[in-house]
Structures are given as structure tokens and as C-alpha cells.
N, C-alpha and C. Protein backbone atom coordinates (compact mmCIF):
# COMPACT_ATOMS: atom_id res chain seq x y z
N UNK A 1 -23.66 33.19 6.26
CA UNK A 1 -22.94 32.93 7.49
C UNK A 1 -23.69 31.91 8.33
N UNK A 2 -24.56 31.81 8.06
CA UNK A 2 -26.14 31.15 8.96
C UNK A 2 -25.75 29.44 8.90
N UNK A 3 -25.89 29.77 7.54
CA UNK A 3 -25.72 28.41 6.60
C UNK A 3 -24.41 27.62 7.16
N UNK A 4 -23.23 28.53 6.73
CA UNK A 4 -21.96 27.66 7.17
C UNK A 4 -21.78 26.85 8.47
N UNK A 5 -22.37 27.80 9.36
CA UNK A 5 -22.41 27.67 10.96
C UNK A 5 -23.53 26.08 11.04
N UNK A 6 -24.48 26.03 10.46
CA UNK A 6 -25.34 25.08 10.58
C UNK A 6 -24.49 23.71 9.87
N UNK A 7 -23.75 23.79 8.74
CA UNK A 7 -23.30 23.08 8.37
C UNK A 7 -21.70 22.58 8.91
N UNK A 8 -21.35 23.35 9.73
CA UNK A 8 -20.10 22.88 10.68
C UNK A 8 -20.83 22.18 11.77
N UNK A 9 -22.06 22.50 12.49
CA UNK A 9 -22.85 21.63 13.63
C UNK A 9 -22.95 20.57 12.62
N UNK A 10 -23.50 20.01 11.22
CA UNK A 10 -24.15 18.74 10.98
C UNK A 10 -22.74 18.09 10.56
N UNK A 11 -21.82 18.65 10.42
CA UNK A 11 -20.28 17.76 10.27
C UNK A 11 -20.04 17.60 11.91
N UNK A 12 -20.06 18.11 12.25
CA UNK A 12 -19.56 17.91 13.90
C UNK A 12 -20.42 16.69 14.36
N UNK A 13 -21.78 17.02 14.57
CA UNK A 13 -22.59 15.82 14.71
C UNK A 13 -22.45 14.56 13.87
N UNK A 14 -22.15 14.47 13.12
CA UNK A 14 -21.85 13.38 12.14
C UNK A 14 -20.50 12.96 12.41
N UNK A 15 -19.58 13.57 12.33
CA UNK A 15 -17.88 12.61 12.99
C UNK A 15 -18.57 11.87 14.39
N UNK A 16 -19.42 12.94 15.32
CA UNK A 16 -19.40 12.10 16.77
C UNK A 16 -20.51 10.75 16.34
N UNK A 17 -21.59 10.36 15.41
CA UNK A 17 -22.03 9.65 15.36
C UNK A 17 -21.34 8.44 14.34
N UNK A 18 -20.23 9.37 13.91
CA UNK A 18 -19.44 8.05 13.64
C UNK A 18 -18.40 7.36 14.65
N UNK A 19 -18.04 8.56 15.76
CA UNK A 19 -17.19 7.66 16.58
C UNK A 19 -17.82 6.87 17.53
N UNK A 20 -18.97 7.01 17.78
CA UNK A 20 -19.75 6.41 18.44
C UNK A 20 -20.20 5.12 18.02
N UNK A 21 -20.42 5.09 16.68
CA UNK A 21 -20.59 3.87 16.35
C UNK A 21 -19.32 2.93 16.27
N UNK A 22 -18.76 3.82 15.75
CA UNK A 22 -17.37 3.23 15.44
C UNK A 22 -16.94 1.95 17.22
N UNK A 23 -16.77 2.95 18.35
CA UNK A 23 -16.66 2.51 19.46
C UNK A 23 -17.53 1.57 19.98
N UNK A 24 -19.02 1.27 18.91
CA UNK A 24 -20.11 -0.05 19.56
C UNK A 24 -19.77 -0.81 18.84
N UNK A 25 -19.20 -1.21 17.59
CA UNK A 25 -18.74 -2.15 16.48
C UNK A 25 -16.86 -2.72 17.48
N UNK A 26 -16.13 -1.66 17.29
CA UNK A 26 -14.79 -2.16 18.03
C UNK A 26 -14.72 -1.90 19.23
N UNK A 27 -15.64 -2.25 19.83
CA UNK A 27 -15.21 -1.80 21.37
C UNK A 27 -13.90 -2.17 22.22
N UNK A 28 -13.30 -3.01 21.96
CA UNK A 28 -11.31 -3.12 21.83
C UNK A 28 -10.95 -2.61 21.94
N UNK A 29 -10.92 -1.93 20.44
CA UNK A 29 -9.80 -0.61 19.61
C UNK A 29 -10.09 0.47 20.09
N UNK A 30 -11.64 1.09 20.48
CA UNK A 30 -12.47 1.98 20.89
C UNK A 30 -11.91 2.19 22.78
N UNK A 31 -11.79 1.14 23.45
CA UNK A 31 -11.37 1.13 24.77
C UNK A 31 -9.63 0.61 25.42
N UNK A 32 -9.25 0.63 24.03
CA UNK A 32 -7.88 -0.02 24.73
C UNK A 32 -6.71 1.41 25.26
N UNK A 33 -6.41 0.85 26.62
CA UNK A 33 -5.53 1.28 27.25
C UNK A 33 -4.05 1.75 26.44
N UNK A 34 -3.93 1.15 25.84
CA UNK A 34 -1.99 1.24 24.80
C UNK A 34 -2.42 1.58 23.25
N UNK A 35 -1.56 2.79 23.51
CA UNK A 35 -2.22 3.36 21.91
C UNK A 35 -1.28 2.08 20.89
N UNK A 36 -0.14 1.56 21.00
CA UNK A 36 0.65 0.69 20.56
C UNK A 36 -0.30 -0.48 19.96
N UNK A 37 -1.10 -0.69 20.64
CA UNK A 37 -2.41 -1.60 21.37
C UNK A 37 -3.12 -1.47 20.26
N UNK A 38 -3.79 -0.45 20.30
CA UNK A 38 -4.64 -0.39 19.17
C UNK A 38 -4.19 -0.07 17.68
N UNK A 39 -3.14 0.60 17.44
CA UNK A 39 -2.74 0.98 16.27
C UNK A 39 -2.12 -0.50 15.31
N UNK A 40 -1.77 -1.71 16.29
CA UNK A 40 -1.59 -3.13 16.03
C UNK A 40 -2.97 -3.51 15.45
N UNK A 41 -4.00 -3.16 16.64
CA UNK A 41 -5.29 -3.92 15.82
C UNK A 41 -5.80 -3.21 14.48
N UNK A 42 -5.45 -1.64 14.67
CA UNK A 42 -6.25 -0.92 13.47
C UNK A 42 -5.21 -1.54 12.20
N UNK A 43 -3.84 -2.17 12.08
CA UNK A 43 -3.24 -2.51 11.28
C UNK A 43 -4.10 -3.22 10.84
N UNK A 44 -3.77 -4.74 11.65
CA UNK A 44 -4.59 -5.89 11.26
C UNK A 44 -5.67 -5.94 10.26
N UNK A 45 -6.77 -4.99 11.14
CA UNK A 45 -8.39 -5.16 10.24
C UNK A 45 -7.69 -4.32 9.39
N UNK A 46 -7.41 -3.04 9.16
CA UNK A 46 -7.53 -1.90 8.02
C UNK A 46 -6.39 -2.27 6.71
N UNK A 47 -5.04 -2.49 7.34
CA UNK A 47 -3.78 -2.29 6.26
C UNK A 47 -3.40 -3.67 5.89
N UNK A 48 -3.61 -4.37 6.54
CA UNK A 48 -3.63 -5.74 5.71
C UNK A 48 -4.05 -6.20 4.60
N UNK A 49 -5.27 -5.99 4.99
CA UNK A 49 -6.11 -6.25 3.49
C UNK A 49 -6.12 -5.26 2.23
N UNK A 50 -5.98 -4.46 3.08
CA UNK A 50 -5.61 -3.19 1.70
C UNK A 50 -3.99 -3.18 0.88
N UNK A 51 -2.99 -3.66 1.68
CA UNK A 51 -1.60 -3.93 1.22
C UNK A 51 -2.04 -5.40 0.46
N UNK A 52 -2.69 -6.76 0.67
CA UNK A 52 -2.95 -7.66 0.05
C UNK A 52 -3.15 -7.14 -1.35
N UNK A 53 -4.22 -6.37 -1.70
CA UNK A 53 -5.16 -5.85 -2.81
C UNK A 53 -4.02 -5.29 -3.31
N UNK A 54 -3.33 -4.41 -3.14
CA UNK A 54 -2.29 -3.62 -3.45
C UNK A 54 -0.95 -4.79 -4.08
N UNK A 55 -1.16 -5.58 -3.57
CA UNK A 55 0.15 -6.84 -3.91
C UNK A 55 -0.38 -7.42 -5.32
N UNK A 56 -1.73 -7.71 -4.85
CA UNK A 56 -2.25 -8.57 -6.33
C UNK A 56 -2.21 -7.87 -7.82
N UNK A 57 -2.90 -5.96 -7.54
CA UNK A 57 -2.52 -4.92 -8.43
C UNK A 57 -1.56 -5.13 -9.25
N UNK A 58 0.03 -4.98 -8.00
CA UNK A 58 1.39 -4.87 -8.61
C UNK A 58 2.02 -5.81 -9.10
N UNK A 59 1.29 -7.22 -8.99
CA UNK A 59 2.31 -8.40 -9.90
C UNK A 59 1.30 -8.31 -11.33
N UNK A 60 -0.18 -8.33 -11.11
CA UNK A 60 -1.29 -8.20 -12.66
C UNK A 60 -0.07 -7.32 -13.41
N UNK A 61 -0.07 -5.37 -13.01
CA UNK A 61 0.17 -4.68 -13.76
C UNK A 61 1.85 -5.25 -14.29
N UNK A 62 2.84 -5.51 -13.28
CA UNK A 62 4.11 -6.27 -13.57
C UNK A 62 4.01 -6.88 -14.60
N UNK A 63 3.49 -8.02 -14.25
CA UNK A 63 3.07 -9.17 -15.56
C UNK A 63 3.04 -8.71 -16.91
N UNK A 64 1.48 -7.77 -16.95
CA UNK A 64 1.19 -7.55 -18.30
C UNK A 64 2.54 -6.15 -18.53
N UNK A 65 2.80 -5.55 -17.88
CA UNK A 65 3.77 -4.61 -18.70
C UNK A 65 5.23 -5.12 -19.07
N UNK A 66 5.80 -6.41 -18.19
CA UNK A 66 6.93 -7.37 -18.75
C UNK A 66 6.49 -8.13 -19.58
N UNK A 67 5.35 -8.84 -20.20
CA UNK A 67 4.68 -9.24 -21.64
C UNK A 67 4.79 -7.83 -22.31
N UNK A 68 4.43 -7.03 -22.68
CA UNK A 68 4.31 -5.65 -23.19
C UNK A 68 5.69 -5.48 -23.67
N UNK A 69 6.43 -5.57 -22.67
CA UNK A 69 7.96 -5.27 -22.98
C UNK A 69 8.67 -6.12 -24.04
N UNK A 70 8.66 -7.51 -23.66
CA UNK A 70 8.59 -8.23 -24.44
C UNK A 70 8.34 -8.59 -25.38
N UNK A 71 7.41 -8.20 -25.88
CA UNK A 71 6.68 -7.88 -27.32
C UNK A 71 7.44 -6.98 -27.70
N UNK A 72 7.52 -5.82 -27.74
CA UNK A 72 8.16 -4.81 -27.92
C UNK A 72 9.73 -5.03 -28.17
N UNK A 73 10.35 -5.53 -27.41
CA UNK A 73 11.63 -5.85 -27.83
C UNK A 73 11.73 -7.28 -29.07
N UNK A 74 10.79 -7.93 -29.32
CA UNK A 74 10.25 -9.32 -30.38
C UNK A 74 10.59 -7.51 -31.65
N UNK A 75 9.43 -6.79 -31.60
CA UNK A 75 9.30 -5.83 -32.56
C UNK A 75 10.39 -5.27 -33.20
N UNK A 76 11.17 -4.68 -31.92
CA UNK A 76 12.68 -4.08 -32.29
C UNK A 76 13.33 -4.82 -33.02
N UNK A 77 13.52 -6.56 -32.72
CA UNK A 77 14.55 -7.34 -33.38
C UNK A 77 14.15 -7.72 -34.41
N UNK A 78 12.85 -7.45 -34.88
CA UNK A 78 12.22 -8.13 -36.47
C UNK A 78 12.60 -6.40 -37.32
N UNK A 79 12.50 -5.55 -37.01
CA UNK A 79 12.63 -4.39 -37.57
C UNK A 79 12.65 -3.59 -36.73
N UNK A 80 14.06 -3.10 -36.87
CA UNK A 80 14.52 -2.26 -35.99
C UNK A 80 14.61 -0.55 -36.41
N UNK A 81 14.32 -0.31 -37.34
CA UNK A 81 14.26 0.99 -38.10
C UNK A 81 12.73 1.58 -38.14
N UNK A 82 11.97 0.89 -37.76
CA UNK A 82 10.35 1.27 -37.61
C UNK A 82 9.93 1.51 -35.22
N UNK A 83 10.93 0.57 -35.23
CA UNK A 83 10.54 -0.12 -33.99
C UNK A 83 11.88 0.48 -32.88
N UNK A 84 11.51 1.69 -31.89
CA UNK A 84 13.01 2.15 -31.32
C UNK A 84 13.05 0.69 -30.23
N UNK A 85 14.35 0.74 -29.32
CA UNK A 85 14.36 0.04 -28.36
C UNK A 85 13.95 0.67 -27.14
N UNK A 86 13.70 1.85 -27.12
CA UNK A 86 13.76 2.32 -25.77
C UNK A 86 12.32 2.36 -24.98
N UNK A 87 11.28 2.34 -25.89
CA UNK A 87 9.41 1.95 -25.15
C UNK A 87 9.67 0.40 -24.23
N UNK A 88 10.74 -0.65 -25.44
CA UNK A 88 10.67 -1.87 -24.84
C UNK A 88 11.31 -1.47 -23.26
N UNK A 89 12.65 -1.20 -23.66
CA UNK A 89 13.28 -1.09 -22.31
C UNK A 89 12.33 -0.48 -20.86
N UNK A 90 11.96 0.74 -21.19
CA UNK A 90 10.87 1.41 -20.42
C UNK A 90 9.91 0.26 -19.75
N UNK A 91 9.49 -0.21 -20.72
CA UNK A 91 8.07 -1.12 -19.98
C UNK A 91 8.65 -2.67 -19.63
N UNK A 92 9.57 -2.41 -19.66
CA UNK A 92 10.87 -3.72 -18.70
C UNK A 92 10.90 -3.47 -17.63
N UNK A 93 11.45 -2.55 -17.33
CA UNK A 93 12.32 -1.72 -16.60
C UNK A 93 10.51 -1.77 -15.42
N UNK A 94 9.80 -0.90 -16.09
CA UNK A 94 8.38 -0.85 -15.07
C UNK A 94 7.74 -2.00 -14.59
N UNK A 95 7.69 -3.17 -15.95
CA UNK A 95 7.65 -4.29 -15.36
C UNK A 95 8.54 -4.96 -14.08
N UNK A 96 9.36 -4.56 -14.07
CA UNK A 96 10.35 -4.98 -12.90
C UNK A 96 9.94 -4.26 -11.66
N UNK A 97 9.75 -2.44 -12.09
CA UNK A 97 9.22 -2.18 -10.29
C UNK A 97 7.85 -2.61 -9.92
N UNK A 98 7.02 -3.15 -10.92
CA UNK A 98 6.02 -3.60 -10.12
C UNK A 98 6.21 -5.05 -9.80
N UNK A 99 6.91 -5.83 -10.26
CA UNK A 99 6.78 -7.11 -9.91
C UNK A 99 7.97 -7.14 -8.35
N UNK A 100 8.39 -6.27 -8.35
CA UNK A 100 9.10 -5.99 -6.85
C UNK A 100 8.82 -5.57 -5.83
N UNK A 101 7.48 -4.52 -5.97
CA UNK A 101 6.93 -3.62 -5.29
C UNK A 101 6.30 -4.47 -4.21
N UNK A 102 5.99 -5.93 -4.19
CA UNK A 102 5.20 -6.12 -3.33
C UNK A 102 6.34 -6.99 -2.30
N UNK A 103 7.38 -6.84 -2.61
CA UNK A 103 8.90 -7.40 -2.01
C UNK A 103 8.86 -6.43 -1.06
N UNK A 104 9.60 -5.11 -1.67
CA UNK A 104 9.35 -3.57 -1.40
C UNK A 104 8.69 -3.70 0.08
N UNK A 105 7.13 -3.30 -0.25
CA UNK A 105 6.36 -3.25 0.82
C UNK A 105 6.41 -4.10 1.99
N UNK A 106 6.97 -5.45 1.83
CA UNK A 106 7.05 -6.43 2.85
C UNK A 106 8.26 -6.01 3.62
N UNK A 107 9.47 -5.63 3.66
CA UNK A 107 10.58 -5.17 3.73
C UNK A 107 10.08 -4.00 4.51
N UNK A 108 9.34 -3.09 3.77
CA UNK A 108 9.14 -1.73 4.57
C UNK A 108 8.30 -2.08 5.98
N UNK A 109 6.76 -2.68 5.65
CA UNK A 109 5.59 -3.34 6.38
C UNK A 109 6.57 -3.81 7.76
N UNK A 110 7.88 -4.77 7.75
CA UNK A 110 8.51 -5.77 8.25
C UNK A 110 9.46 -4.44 9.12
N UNK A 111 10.02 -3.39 8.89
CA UNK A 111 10.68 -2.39 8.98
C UNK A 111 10.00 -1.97 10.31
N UNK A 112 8.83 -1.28 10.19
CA UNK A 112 7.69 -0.33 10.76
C UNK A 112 6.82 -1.28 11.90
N UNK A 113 6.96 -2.78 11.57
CA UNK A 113 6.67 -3.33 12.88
C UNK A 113 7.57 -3.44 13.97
N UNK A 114 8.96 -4.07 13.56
CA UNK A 114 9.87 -3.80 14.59
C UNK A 114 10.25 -2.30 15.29
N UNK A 115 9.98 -1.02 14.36
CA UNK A 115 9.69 0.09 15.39
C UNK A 115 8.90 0.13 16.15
N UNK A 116 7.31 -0.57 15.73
CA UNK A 116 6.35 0.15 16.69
C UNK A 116 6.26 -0.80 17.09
N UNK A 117 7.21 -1.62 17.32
CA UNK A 117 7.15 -3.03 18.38
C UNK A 117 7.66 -2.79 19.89
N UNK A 118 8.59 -1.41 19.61
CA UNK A 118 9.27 -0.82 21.14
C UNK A 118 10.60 -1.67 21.27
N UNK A 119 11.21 -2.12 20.05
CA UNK A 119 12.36 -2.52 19.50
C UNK A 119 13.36 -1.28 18.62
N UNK A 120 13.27 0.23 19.09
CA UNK A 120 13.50 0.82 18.00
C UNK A 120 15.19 0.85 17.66
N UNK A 121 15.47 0.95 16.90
CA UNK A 121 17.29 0.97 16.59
C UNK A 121 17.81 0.07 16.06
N UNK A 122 16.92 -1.25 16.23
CA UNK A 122 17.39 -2.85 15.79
C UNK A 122 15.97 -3.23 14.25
N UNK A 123 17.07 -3.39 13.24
CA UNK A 123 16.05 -3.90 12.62
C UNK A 123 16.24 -5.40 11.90
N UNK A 124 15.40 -5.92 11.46
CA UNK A 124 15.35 -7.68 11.15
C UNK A 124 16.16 -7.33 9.62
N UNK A 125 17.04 -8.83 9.92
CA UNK A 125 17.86 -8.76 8.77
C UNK A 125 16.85 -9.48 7.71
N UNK A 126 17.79 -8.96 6.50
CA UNK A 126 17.07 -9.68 5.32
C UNK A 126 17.71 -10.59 4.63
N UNK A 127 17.18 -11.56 4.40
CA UNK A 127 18.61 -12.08 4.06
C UNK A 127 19.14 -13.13 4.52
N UNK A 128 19.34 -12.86 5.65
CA UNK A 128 20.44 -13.02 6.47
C UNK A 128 21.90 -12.33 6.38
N UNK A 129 21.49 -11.40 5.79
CA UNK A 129 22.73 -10.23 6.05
C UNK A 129 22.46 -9.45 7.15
């Protein structure tokens, strides 16, 4: 019981010496008045770059699994009694949601700013539809 108790104080102490630091590094984000305010900047630095990384992921894996597919359907049409069609189709088909996914996310990303823009009810056409 001793133990646990000591080890909820060195987690406790440790979140506050991270918000503390946290607040001498961003002092901005750390002091801004409009939570709107900051949740814009924590986008910026944090989800940007991590949705970037996430974009580059989903066209690599796209790519190589629409080559994959491709092959695969080359296989089916040279011999089709060894070779089903349906792995090709599959890794088509996946190739396609990843090579979209980063469409996807822009659309959604593009969605979720005009809410927390204090625009809520109206959203940006796509398109121009």
C-alpha cells in the first residue's frame, strides 16, 4: 500500500514537471486566453506533421499494394486455374483506399477547421458542389 501511494506522488510530480516545462518551452499555448487559440496552435506544431507522415505512409503502402495487385491480376490472366482473381481484386481495391486516404483526411482535416473556426453549420464545398 506504501509503495503504490509513493508511486502515485512520483506520477503526480512528474505530469507537474512536465507541465511546467511544457509552459517554459510554449509559453503562448501555455498562456493563451482562447482555448480555440490554442487548440489552433497545438494543431499546427503537433497534427500537421504527424497527418504529413501519415500521407506519405498511405500513397508508399497504395503504390506498392496497386503494383501487388497488378501483378496478381498479370498472374490470373497467364493461368487462371492456379491463380484465383479475388487476392488481385482485394489488393486493388486496398490499393485504392490508401491512395485516397490522404484525399480522405484533407476533406475531414478541411471539415473540423471550419467547425472549430466558430463557423459551425456551414461547411466548404468540395468541388464546387
Amino acid at each position: 500500500m506504501k509503495n503504490s501511494k509513493q508511486e502515485l506522488l512520483n506520477d503526480v510530480l512528474t505530469g507537474l514537471a512536465v507541465a511546467a516545462a511544457f509552459a517554459a518551452v510554449f509559453p503562448s499555448i501555455a498562456m493563451a486566453t482562447d482555448v480555440a487559440d490554442a487548440v489552433d496552435q497545438a494543431s499546427t506544431a503537433v497534427v500537421a506533421p504527424f497527418l504529413v507522415g501519415v500521407t506519405y505512409v498511405c500513397y508508399g503502402l497504395g503504390s506498392v499494394m496497386t503494383v501487388m495487385g497488378i501483378a496478381h491480376a498479370k498472374k490470373h490472366a497467364d493461368n487462371p486455374g492456379q491463380n484465383p482473381l479475388g487476392p488481385a481484386l482485394g489488393k486493388l481495391g486496398a490499393g485504392a483506399a490508401f491512395l485516397s486516404a490522404p484525399t480522405l483526411i484533407g476533406v475531414i482535416q478541411g471539415t473540423g477547421t471550419t467547425v472549430m473556426g466558430g463557423t459551425t453549420g456551414t461547411f466548404t464545398s468540395i468541388g464546387g458542389f
